[in-house]
PDB file of N, CA and C in Angstrom:
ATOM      1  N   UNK A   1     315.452 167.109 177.539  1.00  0.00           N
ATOM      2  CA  UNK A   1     314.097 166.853 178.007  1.00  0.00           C
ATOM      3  C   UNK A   1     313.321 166.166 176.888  1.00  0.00           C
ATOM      4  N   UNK A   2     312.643 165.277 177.128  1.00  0.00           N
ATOM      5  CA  UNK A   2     311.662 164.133 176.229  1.00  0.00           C
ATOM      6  C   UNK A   2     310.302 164.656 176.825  1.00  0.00           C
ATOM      7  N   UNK A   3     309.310 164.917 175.262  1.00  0.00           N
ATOM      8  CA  UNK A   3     308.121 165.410 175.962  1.00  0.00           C
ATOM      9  C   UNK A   3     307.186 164.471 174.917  1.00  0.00           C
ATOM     10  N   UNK A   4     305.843 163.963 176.076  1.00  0.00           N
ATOM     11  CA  UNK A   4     305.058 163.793 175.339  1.00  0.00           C
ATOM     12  C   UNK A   4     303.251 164.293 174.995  1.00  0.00           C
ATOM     13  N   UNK A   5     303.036 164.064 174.015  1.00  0.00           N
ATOM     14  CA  UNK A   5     301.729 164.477 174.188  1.00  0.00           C
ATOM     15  C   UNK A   5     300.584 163.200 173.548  1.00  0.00           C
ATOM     16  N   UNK A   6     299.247 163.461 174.980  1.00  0.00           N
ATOM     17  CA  UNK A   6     298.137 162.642 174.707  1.00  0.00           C
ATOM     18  C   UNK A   6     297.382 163.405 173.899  1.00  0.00           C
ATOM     19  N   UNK A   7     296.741 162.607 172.934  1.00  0.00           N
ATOM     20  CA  UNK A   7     295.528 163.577 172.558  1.00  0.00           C
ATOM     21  C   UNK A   7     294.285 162.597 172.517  1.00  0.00           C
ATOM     22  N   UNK A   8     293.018 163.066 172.786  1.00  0.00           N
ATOM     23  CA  UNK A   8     291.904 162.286 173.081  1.00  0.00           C
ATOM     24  C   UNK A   8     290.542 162.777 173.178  1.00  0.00           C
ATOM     25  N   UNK A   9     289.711 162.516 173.111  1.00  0.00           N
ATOM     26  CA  UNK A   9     288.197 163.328 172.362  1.00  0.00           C
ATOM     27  C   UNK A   9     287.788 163.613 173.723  1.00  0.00           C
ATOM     28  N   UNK A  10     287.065 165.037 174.382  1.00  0.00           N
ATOM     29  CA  UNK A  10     286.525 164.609 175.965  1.00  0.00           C
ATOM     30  C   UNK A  10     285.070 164.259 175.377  1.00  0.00           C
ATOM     31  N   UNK A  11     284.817 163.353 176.338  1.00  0.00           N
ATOM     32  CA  UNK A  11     283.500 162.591 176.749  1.00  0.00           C
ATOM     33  C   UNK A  11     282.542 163.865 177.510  1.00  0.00           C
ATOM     34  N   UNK A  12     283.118 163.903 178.583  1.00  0.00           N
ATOM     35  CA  UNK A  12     282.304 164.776 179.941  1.00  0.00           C
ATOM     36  C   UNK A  12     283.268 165.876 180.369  1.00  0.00           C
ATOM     37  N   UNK A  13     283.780 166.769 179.600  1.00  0.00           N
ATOM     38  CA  UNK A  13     284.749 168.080 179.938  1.00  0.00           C
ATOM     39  C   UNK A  13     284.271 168.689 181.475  1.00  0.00           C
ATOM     40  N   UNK A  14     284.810 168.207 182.202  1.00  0.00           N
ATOM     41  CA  UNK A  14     284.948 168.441 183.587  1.00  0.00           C
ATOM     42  C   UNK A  14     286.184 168.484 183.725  1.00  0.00           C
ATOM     43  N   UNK A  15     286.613 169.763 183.528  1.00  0.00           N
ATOM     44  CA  UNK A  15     288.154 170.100 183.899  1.00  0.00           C
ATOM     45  C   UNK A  15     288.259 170.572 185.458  1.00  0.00           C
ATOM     46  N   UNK A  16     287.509 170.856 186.210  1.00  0.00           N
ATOM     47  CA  UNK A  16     288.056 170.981 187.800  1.00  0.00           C
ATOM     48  C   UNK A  16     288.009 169.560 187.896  1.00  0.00           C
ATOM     49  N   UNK A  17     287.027 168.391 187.778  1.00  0.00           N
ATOM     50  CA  UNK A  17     287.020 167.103 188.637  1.00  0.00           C
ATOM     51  C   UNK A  17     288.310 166.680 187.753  1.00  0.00           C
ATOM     52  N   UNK A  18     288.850 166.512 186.582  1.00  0.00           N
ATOM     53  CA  UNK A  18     289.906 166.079 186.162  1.00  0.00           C
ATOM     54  C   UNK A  18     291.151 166.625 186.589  1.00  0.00           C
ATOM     55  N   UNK A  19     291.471 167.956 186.867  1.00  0.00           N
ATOM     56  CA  UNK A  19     292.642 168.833 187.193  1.00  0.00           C
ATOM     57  C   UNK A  19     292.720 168.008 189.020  1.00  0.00           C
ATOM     58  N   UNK A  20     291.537 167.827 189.529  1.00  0.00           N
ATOM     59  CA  UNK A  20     291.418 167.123 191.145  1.00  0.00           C
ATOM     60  C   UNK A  20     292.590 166.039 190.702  1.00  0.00           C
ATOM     61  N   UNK A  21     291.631 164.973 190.223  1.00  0.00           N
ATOM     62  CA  UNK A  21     291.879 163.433 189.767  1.00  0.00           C
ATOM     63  C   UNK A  21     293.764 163.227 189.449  1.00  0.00           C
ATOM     64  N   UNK A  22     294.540 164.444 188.813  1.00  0.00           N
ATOM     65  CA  UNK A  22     295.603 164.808 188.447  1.00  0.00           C
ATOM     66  C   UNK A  22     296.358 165.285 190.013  1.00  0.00           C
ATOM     67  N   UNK A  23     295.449 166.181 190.053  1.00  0.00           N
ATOM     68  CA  UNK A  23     296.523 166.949 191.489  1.00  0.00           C
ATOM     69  C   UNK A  23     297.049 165.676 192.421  1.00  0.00           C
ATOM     70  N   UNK A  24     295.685 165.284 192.845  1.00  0.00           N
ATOM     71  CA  UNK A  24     296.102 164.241 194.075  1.00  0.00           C
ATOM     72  C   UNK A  24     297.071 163.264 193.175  1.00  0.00           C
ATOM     73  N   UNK A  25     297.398 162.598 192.096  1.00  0.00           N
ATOM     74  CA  UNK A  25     298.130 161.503 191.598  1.00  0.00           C
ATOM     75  C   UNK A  25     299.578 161.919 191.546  1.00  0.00           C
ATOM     76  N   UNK A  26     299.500 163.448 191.227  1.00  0.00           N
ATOM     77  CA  UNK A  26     300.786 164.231 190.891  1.00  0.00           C
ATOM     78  C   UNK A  26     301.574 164.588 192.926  1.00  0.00           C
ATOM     79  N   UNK A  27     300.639 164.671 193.547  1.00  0.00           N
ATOM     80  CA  UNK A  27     301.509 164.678 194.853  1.00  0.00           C
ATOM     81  C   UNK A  27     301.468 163.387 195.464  1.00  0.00           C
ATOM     82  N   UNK A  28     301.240 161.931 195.035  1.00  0.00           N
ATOM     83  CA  UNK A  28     302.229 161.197 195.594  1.00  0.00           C
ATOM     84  C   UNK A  28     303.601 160.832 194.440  1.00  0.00           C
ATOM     85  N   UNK A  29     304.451 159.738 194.993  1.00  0.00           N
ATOM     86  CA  UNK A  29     305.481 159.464 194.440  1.00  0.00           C
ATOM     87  C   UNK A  29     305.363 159.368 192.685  1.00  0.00           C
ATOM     88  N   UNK A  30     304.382 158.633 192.295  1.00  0.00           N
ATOM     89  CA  UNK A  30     304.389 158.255 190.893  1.00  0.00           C
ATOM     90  C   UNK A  30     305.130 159.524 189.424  1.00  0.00           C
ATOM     91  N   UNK A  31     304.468 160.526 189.986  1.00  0.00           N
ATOM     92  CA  UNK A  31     305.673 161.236 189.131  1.00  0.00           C
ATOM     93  C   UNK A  31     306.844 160.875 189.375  1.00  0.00           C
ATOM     94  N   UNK A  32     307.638 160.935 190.108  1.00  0.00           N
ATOM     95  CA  UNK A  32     309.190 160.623 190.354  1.00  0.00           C
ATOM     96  C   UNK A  32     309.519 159.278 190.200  1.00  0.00           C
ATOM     97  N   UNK A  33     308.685 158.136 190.011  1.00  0.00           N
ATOM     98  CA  UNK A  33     308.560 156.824 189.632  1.00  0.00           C
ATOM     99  C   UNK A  33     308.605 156.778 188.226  1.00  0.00           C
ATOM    100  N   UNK A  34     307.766 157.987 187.459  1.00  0.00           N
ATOM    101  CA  UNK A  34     307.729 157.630 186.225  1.00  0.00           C
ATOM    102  C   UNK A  34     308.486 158.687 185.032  1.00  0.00           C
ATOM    103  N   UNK A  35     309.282 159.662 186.232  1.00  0.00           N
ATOM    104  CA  UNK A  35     310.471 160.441 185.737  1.00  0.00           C
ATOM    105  C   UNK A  35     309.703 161.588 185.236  1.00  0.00           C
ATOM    106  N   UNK A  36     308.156 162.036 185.358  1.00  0.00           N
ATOM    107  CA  UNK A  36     307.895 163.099 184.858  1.00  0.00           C
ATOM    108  C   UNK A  36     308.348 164.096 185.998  1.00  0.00           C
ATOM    109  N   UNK A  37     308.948 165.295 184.575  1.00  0.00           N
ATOM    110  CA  UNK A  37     309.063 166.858 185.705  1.00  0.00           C
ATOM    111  C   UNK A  37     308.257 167.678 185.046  1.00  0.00           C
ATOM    112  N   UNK A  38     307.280 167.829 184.530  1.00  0.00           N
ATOM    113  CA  UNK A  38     305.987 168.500 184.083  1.00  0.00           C
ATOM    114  C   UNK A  38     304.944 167.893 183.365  1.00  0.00           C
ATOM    115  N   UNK A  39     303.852 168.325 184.079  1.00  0.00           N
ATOM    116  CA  UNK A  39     302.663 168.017 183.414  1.00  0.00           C
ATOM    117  C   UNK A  39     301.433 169.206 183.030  1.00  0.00           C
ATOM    118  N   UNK A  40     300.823 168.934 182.131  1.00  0.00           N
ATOM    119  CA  UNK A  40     300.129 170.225 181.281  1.00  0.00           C
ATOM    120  C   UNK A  40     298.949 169.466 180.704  1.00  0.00           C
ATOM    121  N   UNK A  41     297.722 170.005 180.975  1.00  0.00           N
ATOM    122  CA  UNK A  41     296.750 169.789 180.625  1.00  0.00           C
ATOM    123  C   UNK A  41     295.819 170.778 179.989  1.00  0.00           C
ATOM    124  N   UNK A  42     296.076 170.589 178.318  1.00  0.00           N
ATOM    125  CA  UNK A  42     294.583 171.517 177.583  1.00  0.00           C
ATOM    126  C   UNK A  42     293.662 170.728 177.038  1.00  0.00           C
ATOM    127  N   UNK A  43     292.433 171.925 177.064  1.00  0.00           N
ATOM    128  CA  UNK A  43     291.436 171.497 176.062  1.00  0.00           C
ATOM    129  C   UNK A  43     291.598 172.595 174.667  1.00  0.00           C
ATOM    130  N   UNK A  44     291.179 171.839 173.485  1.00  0.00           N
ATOM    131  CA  UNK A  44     290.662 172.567 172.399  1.00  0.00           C
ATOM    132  C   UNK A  44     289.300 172.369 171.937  1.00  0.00           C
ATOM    133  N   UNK A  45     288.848 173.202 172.064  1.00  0.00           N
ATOM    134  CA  UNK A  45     287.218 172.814 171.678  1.00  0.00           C
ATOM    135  C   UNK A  45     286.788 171.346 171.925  1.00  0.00           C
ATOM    136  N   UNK A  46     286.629 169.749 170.988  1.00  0.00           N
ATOM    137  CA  UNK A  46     286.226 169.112 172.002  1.00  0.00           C
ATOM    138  C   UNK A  46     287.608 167.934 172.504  1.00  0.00           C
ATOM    139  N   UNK A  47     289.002 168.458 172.086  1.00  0.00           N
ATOM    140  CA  UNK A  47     290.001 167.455 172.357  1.00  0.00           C
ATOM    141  C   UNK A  47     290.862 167.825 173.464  1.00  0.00           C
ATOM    142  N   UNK A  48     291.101 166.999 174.135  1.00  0.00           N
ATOM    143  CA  UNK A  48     292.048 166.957 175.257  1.00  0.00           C
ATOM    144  C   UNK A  48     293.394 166.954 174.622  1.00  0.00           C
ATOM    145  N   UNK A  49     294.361 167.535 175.254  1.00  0.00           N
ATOM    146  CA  UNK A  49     295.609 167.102 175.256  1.00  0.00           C
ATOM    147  C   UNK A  49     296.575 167.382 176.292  1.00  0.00           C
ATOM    148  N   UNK A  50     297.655 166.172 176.626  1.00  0.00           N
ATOM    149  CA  UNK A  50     297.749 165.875 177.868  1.00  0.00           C
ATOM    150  C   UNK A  50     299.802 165.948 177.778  1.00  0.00           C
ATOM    151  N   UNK A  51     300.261 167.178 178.146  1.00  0.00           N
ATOM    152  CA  UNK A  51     301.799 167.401 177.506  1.00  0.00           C
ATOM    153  C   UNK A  51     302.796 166.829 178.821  1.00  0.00           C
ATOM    154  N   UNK A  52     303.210 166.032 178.976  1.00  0.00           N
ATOM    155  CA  UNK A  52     304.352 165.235 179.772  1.00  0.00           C
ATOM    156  C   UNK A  52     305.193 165.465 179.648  1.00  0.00           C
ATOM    157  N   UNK A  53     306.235 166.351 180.756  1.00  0.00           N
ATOM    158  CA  UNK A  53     307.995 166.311 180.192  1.00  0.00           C
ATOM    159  C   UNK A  53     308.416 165.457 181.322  1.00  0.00           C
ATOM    160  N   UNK A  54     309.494 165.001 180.543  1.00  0.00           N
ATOM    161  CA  UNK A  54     310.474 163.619 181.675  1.00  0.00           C
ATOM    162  C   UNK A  54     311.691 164.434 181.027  1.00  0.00           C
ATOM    163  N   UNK A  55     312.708 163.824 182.144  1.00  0.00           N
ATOM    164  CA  UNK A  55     313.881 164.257 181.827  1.00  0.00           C
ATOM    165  C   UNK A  55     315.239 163.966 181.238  1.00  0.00           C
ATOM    166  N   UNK A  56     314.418 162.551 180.567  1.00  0.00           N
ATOM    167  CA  UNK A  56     315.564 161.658 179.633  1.00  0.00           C
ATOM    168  C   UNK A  56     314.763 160.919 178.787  1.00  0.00           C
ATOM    169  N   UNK A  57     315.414 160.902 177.827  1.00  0.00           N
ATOM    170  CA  UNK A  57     314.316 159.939 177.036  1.00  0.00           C
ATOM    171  C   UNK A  57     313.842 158.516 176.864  1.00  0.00           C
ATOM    172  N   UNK A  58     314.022 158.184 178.117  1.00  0.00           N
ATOM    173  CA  UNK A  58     313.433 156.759 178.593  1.00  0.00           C
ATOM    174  C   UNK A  58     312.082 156.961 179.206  1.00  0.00           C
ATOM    175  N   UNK A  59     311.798 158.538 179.342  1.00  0.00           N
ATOM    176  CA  UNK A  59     310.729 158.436 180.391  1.00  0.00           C
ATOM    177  C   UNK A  59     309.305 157.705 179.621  1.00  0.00           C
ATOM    178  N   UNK A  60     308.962 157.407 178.612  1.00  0.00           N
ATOM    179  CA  UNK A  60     307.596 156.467 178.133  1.00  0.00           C
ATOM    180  C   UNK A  60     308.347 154.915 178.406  1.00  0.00           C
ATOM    181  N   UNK A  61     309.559 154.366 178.587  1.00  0.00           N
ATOM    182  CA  UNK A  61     309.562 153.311 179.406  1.00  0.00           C
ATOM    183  C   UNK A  61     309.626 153.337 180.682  1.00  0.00           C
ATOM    184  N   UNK A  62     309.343 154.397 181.298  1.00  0.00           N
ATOM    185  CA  UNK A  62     309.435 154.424 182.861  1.00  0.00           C
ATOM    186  C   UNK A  62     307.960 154.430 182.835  1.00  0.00           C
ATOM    187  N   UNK A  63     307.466 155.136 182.374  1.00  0.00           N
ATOM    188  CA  UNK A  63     305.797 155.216 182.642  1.00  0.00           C
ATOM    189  C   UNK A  63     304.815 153.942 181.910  1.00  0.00           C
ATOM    190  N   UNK A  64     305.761 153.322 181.249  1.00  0.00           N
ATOM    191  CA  UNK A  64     305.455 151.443 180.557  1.00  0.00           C
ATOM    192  C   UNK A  64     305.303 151.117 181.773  1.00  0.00           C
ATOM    193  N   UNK A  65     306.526 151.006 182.883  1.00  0.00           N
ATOM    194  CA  UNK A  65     306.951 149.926 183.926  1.00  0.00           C
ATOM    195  C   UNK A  65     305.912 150.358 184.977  1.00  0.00           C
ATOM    196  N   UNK A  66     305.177 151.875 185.263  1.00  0.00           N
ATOM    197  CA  UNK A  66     304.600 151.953 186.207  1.00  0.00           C
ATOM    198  C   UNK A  66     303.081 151.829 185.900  1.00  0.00           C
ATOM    199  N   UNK A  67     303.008 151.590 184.652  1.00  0.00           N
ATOM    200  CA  UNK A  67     301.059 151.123 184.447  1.00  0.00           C
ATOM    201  C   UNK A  67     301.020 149.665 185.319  1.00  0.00           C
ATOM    202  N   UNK A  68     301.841 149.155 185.813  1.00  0.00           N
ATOM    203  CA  UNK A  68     301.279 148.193 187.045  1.00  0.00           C
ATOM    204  C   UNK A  68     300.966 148.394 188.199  1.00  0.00           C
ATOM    205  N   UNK A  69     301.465 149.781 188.425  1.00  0.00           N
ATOM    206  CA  UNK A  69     301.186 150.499 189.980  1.00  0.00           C
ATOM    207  C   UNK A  69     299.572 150.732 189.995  1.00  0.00           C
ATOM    208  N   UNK A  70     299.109 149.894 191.385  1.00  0.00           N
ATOM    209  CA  UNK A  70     297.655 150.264 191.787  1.00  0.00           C
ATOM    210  C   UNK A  70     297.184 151.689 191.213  1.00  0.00           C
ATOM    211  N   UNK A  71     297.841 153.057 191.359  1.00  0.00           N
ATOM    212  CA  UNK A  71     297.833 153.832 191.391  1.00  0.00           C
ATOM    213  C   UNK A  71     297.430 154.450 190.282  1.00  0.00           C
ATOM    214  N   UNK A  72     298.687 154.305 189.121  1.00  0.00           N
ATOM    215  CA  UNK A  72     298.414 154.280 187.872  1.00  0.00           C
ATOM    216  C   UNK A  72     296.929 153.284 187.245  1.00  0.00           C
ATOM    217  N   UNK A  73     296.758 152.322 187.635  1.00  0.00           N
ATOM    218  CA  UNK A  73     295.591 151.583 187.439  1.00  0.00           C
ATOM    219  C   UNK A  73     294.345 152.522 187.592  1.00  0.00           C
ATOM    220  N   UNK A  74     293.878 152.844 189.131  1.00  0.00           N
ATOM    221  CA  UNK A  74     293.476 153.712 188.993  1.00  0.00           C
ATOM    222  C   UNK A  74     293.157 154.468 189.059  1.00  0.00           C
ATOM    223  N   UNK A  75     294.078 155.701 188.323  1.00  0.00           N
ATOM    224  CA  UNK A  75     293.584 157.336 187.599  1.00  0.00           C
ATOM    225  C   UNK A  75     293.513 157.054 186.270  1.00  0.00           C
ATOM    226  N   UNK A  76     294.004 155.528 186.069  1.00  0.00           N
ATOM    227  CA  UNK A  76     293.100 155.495 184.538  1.00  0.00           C
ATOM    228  C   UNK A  76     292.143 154.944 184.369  1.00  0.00           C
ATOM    229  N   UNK A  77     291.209 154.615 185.564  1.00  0.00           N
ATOM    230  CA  UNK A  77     290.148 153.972 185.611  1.00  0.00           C
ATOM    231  C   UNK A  77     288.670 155.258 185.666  1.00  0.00           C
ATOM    232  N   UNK A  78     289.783 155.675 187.185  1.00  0.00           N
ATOM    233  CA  UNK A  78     288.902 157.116 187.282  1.00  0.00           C
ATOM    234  C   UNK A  78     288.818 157.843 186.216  1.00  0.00           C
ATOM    235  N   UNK A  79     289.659 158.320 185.095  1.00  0.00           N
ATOM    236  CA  UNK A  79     289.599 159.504 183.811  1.00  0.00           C
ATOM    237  C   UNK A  79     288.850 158.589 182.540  1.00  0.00           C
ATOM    238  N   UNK A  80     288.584 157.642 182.604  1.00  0.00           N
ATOM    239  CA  UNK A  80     287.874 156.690 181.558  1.00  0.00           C
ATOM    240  C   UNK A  80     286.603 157.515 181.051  1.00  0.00           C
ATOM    241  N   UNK A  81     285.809 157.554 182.427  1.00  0.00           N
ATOM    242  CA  UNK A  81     284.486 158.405 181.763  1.00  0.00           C
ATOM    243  C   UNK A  81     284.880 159.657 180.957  1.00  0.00           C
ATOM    244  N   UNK A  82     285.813 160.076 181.563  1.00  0.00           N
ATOM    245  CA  UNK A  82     286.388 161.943 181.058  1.00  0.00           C
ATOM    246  C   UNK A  82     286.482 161.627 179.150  1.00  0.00           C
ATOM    247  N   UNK A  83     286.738 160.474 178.556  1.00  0.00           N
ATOM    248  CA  UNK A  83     287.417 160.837 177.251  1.00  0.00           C
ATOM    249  C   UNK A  83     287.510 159.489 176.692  1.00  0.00           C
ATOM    250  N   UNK A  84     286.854 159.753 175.531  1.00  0.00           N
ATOM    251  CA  UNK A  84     287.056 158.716 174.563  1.00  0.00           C
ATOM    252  C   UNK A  84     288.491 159.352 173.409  1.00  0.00           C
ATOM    253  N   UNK A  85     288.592 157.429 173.344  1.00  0.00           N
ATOM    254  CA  UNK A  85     289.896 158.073 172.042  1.00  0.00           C
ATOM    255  C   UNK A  85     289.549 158.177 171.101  1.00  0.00           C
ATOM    256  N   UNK A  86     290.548 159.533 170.436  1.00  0.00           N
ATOM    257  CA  UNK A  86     290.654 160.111 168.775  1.00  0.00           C
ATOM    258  C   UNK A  86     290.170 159.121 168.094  1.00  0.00           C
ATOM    259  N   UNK A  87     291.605 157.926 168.174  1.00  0.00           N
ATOM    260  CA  UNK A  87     291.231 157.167 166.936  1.00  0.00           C
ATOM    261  C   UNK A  87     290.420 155.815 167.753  1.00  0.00           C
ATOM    262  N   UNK A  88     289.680 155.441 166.495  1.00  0.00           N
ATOM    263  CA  UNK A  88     288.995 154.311 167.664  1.00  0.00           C
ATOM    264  C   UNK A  88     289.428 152.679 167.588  1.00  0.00           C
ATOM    265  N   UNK A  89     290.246 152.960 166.995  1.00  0.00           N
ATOM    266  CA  UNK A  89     291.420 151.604 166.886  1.00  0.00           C
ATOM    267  C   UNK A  89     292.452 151.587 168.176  1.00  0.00           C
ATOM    268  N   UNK A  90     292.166 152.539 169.210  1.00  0.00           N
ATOM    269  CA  UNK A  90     292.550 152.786 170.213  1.00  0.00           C
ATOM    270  C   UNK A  90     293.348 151.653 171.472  1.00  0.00           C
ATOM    271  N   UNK A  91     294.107 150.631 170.942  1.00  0.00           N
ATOM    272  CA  UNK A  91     294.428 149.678 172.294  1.00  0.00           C
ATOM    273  C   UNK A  91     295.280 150.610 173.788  1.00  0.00           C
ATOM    274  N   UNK A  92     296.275 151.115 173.626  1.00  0.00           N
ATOM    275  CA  UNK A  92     296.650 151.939 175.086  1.00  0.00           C
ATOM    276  C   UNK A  92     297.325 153.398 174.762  1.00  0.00           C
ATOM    277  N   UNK A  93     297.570 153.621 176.093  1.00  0.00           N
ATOM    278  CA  UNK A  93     298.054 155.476 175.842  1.00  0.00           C
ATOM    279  C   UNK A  93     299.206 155.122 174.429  1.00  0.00           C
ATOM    280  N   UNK A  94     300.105 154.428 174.496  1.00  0.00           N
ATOM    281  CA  UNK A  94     300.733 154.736 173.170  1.00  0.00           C
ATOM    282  C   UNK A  94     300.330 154.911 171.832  1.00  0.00           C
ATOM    283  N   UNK A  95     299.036 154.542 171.483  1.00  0.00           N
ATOM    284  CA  UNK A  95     298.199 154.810 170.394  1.00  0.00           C
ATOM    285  C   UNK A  95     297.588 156.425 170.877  1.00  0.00           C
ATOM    286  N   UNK A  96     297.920 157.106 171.580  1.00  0.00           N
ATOM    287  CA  UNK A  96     296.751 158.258 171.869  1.00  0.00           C
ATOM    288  C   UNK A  96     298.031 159.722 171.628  1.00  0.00           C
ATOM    289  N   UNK A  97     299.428 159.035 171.293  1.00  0.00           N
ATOM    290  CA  UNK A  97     300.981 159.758 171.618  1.00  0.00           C
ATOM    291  C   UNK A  97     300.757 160.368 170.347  1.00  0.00           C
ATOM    292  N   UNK A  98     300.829 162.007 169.979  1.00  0.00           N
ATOM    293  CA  UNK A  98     301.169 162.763 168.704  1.00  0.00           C
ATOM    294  C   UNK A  98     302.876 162.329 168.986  1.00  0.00           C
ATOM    295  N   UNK A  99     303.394 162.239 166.800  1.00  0.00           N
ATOM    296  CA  UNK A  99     304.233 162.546 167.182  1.00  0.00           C
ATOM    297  C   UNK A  99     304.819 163.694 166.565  1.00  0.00           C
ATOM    298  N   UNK A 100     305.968 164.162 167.046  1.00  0.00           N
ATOM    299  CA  UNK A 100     307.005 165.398 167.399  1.00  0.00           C
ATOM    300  C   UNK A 100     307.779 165.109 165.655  1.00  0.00           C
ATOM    301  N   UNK A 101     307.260 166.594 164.856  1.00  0.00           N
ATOM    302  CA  UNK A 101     307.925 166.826 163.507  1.00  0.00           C
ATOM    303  C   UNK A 101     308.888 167.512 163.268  1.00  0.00           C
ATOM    304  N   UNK A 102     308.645 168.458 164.483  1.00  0.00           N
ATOM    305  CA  UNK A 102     310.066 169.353 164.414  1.00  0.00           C
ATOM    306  C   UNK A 102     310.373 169.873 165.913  1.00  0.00           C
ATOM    307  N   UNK A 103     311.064 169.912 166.316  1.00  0.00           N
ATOM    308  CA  UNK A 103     311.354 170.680 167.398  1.00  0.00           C
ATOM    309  C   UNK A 103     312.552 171.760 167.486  1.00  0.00           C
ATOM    310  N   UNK A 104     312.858 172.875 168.155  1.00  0.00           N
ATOM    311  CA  UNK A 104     313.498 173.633 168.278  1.00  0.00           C
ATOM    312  C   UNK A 104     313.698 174.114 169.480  1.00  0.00           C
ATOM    313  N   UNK A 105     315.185 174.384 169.969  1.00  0.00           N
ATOM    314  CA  UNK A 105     315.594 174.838 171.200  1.00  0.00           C
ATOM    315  C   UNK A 105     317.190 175.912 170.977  1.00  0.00           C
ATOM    316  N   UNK A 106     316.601 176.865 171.861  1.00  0.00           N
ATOM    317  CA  UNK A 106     317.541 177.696 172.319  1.00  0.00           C
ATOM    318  C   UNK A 106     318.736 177.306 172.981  1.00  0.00           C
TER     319      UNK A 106
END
């Protein structure tokens, strides 16, 4: 399993209208388009972070190929107001990706 995580400053912490904005995107196809099999959404005081598991580690080029889907367009149009980025050199979600220092599995 390949996991990733967003991290990003919230703007307007509205976690029911955002958890909405998620639900409905997560029950059509686009998860299975973009190979995610979990998604996880926290806040920490004022940062978002947004934990993605796919199930091979291609899944950030599967989810490359589907930022052309209307769809994907937009729920990232709609979550724009929700959150400004960390860093503000910010061009797309791959600038917003922590990365992974250690991991461990059973």
């Amino acid at each position: 399993m390949f996991t990733t995580l967003i991290i990003a400053r919230f703007r307007r912490p509205d976690l029911d209208e955002i958890s909405g904005l998620f639900k409905e995107f997560d029950e059509t196809d686009m998860p299975q388009r973009m190979g995610t099999l979990r998604r996880q959404l926290f806040n920490y005081r004022d940062l978002y972070i947004h934990a993605q598991d796919f199930a091979e580690d291609h899944g950030p080029e599967q989810v490359e190929q589907a930022r052309e889907d209307p769809r994907f367009v937009q729920i990232s149009a709609d979550l724009r107001p929700f959150f400004e980025p960390y860093d503000p050199s910010w061009q797309g979600p791959k600038d917003a990706m922590a990365s992974c220092f250690y991991r461990w599995q059973r």
